[in-house]
C-alpha atoms as a PDB file:
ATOM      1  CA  UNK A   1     -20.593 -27.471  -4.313  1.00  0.00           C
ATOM      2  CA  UNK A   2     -22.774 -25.042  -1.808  1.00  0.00           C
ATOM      3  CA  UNK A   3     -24.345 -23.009  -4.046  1.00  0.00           C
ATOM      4  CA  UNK A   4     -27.553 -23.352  -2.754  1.00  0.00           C
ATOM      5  CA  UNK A   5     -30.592 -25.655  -4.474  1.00  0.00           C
ATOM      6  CA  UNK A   6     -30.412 -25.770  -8.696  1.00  0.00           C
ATOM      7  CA  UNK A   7     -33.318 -23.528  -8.850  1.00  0.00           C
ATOM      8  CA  UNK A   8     -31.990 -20.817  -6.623  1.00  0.00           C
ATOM      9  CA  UNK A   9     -28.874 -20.975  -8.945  1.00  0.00           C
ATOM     10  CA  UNK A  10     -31.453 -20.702 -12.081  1.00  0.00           C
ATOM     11  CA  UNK A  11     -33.289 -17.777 -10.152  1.00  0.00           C
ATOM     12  CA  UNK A  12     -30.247 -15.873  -9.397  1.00  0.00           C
ATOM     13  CA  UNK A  13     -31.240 -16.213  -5.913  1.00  0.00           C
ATOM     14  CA  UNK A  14     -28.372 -17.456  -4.151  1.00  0.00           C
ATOM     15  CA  UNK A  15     -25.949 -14.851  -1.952  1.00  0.00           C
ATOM     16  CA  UNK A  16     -24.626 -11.823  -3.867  1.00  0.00           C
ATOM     17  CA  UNK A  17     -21.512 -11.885  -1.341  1.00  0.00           C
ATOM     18  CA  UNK A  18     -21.696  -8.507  -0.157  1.00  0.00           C
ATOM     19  CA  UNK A  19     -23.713  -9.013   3.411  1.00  0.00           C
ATOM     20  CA  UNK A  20     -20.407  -9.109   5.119  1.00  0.00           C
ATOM     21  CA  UNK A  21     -18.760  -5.753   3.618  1.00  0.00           C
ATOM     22  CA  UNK A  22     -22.287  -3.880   4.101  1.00  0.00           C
ATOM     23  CA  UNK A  23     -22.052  -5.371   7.825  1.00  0.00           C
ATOM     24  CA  UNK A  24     -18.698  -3.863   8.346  1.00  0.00           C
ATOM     25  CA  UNK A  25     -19.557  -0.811   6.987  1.00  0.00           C
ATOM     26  CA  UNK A  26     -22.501  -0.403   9.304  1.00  0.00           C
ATOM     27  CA  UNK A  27     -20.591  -1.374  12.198  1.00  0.00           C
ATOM     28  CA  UNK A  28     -17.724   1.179  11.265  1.00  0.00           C
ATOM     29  CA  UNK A  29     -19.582   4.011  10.790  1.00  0.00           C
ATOM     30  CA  UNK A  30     -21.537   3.297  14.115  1.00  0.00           C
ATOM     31  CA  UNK A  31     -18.359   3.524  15.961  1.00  0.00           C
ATOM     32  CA  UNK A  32     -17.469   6.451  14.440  1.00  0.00           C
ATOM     33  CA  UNK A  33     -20.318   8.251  15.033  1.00  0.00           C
ATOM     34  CA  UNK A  34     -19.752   7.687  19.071  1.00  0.00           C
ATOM     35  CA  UNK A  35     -16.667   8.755  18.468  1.00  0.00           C
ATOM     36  CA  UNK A  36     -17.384  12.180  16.675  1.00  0.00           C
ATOM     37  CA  UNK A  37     -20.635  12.408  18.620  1.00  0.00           C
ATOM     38  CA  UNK A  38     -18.573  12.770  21.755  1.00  0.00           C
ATOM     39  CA  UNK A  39     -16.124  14.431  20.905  1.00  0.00           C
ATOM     40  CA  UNK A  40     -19.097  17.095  19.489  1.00  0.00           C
ATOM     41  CA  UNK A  41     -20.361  17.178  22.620  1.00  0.00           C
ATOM     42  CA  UNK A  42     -17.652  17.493  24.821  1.00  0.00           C
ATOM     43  CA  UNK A  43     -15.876  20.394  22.642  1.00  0.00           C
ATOM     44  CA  UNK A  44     -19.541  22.322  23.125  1.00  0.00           C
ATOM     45  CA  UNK A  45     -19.743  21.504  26.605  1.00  0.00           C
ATOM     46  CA  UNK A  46     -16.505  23.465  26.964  1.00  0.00           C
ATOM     47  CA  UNK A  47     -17.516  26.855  25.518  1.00  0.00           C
ATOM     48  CA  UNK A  48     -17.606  29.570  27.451  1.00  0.00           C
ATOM     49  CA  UNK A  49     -21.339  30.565  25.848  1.00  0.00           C
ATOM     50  CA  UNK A  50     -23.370  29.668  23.556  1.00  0.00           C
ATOM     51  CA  UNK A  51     -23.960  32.743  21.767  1.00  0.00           C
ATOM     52  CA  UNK A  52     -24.045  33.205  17.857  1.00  0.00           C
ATOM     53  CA  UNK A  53     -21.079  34.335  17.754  1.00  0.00           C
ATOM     54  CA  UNK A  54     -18.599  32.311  19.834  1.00  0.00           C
ATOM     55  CA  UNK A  55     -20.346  28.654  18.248  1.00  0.00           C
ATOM     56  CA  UNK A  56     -20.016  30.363  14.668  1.00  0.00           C
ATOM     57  CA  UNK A  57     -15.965  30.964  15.367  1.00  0.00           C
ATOM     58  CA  UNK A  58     -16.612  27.602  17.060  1.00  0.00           C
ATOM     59  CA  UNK A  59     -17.130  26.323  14.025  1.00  0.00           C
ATOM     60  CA  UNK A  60     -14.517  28.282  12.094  1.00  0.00           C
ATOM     61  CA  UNK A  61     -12.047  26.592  13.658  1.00  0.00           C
ATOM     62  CA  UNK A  62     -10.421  23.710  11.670  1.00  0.00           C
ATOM     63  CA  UNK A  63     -10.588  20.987  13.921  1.00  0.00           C
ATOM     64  CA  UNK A  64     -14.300  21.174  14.346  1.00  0.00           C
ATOM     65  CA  UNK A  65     -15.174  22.303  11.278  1.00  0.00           C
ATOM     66  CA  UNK A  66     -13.374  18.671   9.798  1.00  0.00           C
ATOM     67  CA  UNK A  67     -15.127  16.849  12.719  1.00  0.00           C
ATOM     68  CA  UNK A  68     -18.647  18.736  11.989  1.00  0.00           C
ATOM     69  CA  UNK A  69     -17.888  17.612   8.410  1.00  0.00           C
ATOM     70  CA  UNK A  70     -17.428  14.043   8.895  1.00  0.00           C
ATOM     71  CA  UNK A  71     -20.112  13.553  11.382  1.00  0.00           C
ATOM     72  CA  UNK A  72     -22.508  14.529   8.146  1.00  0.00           C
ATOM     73  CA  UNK A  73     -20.508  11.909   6.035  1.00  0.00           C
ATOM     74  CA  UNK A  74     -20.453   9.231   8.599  1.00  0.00           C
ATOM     75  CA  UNK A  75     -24.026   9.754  10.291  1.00  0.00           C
ATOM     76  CA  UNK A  76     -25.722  10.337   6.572  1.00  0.00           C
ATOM     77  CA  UNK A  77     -24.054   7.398   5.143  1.00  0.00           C
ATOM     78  CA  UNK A  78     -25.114   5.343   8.023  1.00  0.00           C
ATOM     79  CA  UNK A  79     -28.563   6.136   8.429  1.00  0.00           C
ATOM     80  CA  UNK A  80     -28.877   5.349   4.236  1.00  0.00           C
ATOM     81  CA  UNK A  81     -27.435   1.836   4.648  1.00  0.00           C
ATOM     82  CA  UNK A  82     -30.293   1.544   7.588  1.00  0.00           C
ATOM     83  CA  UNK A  83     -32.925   2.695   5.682  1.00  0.00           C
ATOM     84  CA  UNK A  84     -31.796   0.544   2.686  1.00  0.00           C
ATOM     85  CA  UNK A  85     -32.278  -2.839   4.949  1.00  0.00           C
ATOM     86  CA  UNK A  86     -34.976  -1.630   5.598  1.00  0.00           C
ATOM     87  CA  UNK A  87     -36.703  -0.642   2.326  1.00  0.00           C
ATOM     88  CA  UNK A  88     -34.630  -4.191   0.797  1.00  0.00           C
ATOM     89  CA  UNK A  89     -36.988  -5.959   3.248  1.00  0.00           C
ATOM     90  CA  UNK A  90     -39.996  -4.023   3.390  1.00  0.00           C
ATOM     91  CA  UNK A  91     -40.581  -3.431   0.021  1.00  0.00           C
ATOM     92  CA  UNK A  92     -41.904  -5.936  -2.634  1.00  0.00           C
ATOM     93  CA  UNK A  93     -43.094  -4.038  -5.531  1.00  0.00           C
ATOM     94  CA  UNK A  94     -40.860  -3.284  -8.421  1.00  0.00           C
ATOM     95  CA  UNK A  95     -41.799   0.544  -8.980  1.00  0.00           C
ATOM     96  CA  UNK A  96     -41.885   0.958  -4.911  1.00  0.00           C
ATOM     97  CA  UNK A  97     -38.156  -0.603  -4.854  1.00  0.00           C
ATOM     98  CA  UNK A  98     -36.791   1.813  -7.702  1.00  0.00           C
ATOM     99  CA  UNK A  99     -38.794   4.928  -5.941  1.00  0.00           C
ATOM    100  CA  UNK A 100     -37.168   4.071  -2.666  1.00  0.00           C
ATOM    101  CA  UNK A 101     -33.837   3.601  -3.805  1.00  0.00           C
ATOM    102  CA  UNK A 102     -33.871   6.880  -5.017  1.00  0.00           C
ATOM    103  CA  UNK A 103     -34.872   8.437  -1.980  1.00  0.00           C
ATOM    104  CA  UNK A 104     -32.722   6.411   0.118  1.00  0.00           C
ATOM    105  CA  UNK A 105     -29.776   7.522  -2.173  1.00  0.00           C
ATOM    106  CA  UNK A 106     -30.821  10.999  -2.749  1.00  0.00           C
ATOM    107  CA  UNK A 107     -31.994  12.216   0.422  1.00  0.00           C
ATOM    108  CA  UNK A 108     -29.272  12.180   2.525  1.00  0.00           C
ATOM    109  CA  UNK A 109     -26.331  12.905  -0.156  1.00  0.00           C
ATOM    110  CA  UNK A 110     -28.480  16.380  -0.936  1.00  0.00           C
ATOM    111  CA  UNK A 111     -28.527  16.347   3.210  1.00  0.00           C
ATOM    112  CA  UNK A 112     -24.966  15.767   3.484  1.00  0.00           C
ATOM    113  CA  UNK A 113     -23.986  18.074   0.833  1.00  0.00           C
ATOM    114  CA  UNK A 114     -26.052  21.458   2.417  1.00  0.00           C
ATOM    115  CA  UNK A 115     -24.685  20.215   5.785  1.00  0.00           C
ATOM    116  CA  UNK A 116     -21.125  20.156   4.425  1.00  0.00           C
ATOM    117  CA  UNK A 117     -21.565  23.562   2.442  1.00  0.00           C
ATOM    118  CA  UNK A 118     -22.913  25.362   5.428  1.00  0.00           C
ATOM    119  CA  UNK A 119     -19.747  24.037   7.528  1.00  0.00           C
ATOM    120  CA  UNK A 120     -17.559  25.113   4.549  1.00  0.00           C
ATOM    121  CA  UNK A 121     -19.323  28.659   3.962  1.00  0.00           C
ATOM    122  CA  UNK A 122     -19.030  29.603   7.792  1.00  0.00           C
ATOM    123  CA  UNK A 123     -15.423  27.984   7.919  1.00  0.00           C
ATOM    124  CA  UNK A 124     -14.141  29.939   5.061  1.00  0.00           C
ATOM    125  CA  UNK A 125     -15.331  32.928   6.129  1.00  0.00           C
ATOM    126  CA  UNK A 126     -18.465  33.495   4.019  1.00  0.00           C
ATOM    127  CA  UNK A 127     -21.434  35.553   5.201  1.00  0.00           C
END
């Protein structure tokens, strides 16, 4: 049986089976942030300068221009599944819940997105 006590089953209260994915994911996008964090740091550390101009054809490059893209994906979409732990057990109120869990999903996707178009406008060339 295991499905927890009859009036958590009534309730709707018992697990929603999706703690262990959203662990995963968490995990997985931690470890790739070290990853693309140091490999952001190391590839600046070996510019000549750090004038405008050489970080801007830096960035124009393809490799980091992919890596500078991901890092937004990876560190944005971490920091939301953070935030939404947080906010899940924080927040009580039914209006407060549905006002947070549009920030939490709006914020950084409209982050991500002017991150990723600013990577994608100097990469391509644009002014």
């Amino acid at each position: 049986m295991g499905n927890g006590t009859s009036i958590g089953r009534v309730r709707g209260l018992g697990s929603s089976h999706e703690g262990t994915h959203h662990w995963l994911t968490a995990r997985l996008t931690a470890v790739g942030n070290l990853v693309l964090i140091t490999f952001l740091i190391v590839s600046l550390a070996l510019l000549p300068d750090y004038t405008y101009a050489t970080v801007r054809g830096w960035v124009a490059r393809p490799l980091p221009s992919i890596a500078l893209i991901l890092i937004m994906i990876n560190t944005f979409t971490h920091a939301r599944m953070g935030v939404q732990v947080m906010l899940e057990d924080y927040i009580h109120g039914e209006g407060g819940k549905v006002a947070a869990w549009l920030l939490v999903n709006i914020v950084p996707f409209v982050a991500a997105a002017f991150g990723i178009l600013s990577v994608l406008r100097i990469a391509l060339g644009g002014a």
